[in-house]
Protein backbone atom coordinates (compact mmCIF):
# COMPACT_ATOMS: atom_id res chain seq x y z
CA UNK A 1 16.99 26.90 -28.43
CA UNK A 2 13.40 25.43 -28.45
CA UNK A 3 13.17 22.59 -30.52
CA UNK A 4 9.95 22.27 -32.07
CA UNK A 5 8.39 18.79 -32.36
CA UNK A 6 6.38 17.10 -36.15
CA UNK A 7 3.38 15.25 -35.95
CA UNK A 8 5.35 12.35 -36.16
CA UNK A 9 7.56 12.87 -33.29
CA UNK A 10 5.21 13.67 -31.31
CA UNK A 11 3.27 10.24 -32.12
CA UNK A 12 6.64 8.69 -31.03
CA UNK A 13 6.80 10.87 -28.09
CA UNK A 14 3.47 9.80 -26.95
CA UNK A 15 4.95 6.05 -26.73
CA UNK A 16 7.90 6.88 -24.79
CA UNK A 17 5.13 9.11 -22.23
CA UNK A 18 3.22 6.30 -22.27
CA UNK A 19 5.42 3.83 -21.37
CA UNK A 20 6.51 5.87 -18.29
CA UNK A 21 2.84 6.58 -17.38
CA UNK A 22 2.40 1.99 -17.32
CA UNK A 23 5.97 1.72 -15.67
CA UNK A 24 3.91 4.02 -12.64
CA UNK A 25 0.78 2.25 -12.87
CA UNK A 26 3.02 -0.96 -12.33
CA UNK A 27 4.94 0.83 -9.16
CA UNK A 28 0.97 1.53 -7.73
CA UNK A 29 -0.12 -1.93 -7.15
CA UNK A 30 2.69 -2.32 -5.31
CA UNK A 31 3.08 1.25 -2.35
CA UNK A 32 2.18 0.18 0.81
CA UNK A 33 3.66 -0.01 4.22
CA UNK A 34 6.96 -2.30 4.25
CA UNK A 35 7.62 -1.81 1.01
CA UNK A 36 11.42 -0.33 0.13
CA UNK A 37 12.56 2.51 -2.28
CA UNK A 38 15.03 -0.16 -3.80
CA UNK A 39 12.02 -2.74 -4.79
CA UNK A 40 10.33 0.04 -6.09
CA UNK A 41 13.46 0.45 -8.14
CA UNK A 42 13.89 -2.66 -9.08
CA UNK A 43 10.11 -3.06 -10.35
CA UNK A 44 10.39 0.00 -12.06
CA UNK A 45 13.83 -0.87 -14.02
CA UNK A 46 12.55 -4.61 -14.47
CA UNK A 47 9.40 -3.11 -16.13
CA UNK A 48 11.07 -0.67 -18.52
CA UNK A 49 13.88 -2.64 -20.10
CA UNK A 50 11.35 -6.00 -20.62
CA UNK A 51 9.10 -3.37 -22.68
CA UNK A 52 12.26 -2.42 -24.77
CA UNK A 53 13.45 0.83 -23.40
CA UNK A 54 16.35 1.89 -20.97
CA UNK A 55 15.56 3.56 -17.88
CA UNK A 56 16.38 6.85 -18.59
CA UNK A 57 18.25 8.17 -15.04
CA UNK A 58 20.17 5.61 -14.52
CA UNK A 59 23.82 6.77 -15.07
CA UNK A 60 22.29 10.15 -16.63
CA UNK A 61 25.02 13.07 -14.70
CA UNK A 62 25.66 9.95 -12.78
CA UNK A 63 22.66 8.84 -11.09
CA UNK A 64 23.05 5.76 -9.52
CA UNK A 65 19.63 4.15 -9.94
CA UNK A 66 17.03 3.73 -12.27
CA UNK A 67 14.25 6.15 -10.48
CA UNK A 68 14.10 8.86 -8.66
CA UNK A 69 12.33 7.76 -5.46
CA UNK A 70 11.50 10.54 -2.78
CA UNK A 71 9.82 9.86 0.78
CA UNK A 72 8.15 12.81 2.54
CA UNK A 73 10.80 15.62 3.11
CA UNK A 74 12.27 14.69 0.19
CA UNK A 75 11.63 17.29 -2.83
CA UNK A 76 13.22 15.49 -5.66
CA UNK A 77 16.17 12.85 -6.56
CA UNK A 78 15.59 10.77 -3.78
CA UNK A 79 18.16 7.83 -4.10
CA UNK A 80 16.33 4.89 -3.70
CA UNK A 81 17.48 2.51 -0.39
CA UNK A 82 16.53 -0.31 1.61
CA UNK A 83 14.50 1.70 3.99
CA UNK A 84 11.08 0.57 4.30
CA UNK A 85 7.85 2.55 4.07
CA UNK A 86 5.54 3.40 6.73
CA UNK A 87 1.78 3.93 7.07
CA UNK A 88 0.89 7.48 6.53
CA UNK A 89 4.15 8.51 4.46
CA UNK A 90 4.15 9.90 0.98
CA UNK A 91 6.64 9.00 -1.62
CA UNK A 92 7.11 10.23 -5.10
CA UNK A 93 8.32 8.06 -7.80
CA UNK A 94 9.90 10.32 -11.07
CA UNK A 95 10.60 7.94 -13.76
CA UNK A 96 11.94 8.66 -17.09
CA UNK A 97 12.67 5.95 -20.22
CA UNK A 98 14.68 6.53 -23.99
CA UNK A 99 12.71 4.59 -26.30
CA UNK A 100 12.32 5.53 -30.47
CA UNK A 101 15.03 8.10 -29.86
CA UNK A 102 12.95 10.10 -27.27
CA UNK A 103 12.11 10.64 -23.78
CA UNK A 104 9.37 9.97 -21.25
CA UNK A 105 9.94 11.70 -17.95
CA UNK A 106 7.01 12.29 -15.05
CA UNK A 107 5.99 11.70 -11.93
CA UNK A 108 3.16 10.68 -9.36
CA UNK A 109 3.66 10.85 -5.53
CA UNK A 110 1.58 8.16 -3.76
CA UNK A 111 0.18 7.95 -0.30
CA UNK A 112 0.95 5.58 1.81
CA UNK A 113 -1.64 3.58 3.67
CA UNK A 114 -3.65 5.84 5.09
CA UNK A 115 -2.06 9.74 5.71
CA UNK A 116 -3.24 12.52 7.55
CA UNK A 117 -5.87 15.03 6.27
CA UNK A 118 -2.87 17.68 5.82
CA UNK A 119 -1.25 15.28 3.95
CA UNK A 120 -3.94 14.24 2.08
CA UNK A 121 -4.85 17.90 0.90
CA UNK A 122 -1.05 18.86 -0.38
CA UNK A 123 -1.67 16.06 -2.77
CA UNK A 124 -4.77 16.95 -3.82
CA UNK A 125 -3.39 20.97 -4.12
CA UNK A 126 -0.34 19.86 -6.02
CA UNK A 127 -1.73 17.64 -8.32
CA UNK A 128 -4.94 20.29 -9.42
CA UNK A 129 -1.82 22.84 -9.64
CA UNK A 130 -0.55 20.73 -12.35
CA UNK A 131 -3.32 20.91 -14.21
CA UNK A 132 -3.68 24.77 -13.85
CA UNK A 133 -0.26 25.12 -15.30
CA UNK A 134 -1.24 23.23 -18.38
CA UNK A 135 -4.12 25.07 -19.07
CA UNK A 136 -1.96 27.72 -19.52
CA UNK A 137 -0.02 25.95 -22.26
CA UNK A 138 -1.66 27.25 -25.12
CA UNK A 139 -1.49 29.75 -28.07
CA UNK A 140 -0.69 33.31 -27.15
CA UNK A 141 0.97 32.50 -23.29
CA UNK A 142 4.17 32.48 -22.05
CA UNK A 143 6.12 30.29 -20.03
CA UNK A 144 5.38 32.80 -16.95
CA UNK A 145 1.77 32.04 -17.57
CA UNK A 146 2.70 28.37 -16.86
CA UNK A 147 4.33 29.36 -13.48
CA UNK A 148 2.17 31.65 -12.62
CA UNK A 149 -0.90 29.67 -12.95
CA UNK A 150 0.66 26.83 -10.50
CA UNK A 151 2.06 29.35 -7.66
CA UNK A 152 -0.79 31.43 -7.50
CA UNK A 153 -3.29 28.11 -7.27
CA UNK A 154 -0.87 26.70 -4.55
CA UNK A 155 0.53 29.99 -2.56
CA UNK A 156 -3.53 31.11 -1.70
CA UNK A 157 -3.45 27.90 0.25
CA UNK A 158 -0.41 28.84 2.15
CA UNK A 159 1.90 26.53 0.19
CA UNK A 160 5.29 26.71 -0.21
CA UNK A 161 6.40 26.59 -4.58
CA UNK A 162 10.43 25.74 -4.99
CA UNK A 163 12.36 28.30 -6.70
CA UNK A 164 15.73 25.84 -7.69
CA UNK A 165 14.14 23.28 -9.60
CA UNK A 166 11.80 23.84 -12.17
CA UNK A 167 10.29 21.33 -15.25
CA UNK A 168 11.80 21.56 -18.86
CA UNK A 169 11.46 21.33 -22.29
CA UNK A 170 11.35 17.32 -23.50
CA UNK A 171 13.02 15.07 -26.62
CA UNK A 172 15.64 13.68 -28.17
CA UNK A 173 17.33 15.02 -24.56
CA UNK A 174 15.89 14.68 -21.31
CA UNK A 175 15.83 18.52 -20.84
CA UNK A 176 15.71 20.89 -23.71
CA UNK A 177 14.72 24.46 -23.78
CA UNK A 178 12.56 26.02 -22.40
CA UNK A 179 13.05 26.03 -18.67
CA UNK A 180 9.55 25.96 -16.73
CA UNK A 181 9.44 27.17 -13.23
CA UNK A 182 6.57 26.64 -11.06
CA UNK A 183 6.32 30.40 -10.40
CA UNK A 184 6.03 33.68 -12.75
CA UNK A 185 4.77 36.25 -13.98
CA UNK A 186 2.09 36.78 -16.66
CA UNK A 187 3.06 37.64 -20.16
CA UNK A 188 6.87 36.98 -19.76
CA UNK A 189 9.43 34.63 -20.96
CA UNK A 190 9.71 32.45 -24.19
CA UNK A 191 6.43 32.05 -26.17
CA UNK A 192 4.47 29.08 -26.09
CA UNK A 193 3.75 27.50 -29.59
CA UNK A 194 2.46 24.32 -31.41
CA UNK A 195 4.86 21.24 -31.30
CA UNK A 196 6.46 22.31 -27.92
CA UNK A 197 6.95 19.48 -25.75
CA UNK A 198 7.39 19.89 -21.74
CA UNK A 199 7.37 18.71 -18.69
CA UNK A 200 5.41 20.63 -15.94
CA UNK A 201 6.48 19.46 -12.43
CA UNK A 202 5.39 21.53 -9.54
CA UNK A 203 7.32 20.47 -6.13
CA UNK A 204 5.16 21.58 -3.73
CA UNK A 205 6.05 22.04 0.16
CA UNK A 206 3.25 21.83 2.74
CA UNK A 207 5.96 24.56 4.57
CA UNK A 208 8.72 26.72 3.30
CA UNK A 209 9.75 27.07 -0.25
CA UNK A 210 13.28 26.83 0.44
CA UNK A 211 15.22 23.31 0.33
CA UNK A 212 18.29 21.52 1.24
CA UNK A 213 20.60 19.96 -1.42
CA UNK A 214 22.47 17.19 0.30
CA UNK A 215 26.29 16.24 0.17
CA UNK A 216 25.45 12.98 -1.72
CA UNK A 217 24.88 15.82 -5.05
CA UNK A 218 21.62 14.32 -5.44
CA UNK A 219 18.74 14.57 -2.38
CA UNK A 220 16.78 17.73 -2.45
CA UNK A 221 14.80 18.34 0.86
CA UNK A 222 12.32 20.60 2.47
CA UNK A 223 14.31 23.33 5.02
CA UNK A 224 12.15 22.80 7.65
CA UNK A 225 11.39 19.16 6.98
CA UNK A 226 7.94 19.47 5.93
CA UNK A 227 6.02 17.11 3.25
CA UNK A 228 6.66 17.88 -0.08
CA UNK A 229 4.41 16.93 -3.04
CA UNK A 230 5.98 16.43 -6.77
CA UNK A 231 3.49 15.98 -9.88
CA UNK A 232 4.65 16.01 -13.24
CA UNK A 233 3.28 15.50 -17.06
CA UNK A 234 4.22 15.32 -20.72
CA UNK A 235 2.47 18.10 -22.67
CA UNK A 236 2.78 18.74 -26.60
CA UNK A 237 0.67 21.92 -27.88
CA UNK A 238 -1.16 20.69 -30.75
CA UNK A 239 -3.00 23.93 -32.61
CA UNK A 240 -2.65 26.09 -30.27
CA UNK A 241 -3.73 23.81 -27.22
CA UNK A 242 -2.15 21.17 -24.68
CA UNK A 243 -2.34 17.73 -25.10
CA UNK A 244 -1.26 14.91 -23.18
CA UNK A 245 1.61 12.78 -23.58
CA UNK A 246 1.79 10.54 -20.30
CA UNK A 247 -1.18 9.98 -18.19
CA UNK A 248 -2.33 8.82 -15.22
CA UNK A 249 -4.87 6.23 -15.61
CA UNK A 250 -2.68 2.83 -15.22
CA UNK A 251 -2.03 4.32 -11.80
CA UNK A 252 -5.81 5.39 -11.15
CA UNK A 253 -6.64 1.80 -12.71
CA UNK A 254 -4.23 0.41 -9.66
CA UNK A 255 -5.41 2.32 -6.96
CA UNK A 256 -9.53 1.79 -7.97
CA UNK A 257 -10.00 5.77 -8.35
CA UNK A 258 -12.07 7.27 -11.55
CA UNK A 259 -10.91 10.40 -12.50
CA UNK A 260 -12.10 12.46 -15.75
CA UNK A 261 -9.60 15.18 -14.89
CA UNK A 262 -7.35 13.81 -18.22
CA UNK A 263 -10.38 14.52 -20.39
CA UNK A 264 -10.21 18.33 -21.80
CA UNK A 265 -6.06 17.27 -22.67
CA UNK A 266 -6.35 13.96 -24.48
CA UNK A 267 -3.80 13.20 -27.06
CA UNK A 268 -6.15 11.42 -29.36
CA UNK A 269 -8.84 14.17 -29.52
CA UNK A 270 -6.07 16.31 -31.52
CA UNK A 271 -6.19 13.89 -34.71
CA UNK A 272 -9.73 13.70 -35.02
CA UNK A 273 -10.45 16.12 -37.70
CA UNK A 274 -7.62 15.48 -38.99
């Protein structure tokens, strides 16, 4: 059952988003060569509970850690290590807190140092996919609009779009109704309407679509150990459009890059006539 979201939850929701979205800017200043999975971790969880929230994976089906933490081959639920970074990997960081009885959940993957131009261009693919699915978040789609709007933007460049994992509806659970897969067809599944909340997360492989879940119930990785890209964001329709819950300025802030790609979603712009 979708649960549909007030005004007011929403406004709560937006804290919880936003809290992930500083937790990540935090984690940027710090990706470089050298660095480990487990300080990232550590930051990450440090960050989170001194702001007054609980680091939302951490024990949740029995996660060990508090992030999800996800070097190159690695799709999704990386288990973060002691393993140190190295110049011209990628990693994704997936973070998710509780605060005000709701969740926060999404997800940035970060170069690091300097990668390859491949590399460089499944980030850039990914991330624009992301965006592309939710534009289709509006009045009058479908959830297949949503997936179809980030495989067709990512399969004409010859990317491959995981099937087994998809993004999810968001509350007072980490993953409600409506399932969101990165793939679909026009017109089809649940209709979209105002106070939805999800999370869109395309995993993106620079190779094959198909994975590899490992026997430690948790690493997800590329078959044929390609790069694979993971971007995710908090979305609330608000009449009849999408709007923002996380963002990803306080990493953009960290890394010196101006973006205005956040503009057209902003969560304030929806109370302004209001």
């Amino acid at each position: 059952m979708v649960i549909i979201k007030t005004l007011e939850e929403l406004e709560l929701m937006h804290q919880s988003a936003q809290l992930v979205s500083k937790t990540l800017g935090e984690i940027a200043k710090i990706i470089k060569p050298g660095v480990t999975t487990q300080e990232i971790n550590d930051l990450g969880d440090e960050y989170i509970r001194d702001h007054g929230a609980y680091p939302a994976f951490l024990g949740m089906y029995d996660f060990p850690k508090s992030l999800c933490i996800s070097p190159n081959e690695q799709v999704v639920h990386g288990i973060p290590n002691d393993e140190p970074l190295k110049e011209g990997d990628i990693v994704s960081v997936d973070c998710g807190v509780y605060m005000n009885d709701f969740y926060g959940d999404h997800a940035y993957t970060f170069a690091v140092g300097e990668v390859s131009p491949e590399t460089e261009k499944l980030l850039k693919i990914t991330k624009e996919s992301l965006y592309e699915g939710i534009r289709a978040f509006r009045a009058g789609n479908r959830v297949g609009d949503i997936g179809y709007a980030i495989q067709s933007y990512c399969e004409k460049e010859g990317y491959g779009v995981v099937r087994e994992l998809v993004g999810h509806g968001l509350g007072r659970k980490m993953h409600e109704d409506p399932q969101v897969p990165n793939y679909g067809r026009r017109g089809t599944g649940k209709a979209l309407k105002d106070g939805m909340v999800l999370a869109i997360e395309p995993m993106i492989n620079r190779g094959t679509k198909r994975v590899k879940f490992h026997k430690d119930g948790w690493t997800v990785t590329t078959r044929d150990n390609e790069y694979s890209a993971h971007f995710e964001h908090d979305a609330a329709m608000i009449d009849g459009k999408p709007r923002l819950l996380s963002t990803f300025k306080y990493v953009y802030e960290a890394l010196g890059i101006e973006s205005n790609e956040e503009d057209e979603f902003l969560f304030e712009n929806a109370f302004k006539n209001k």
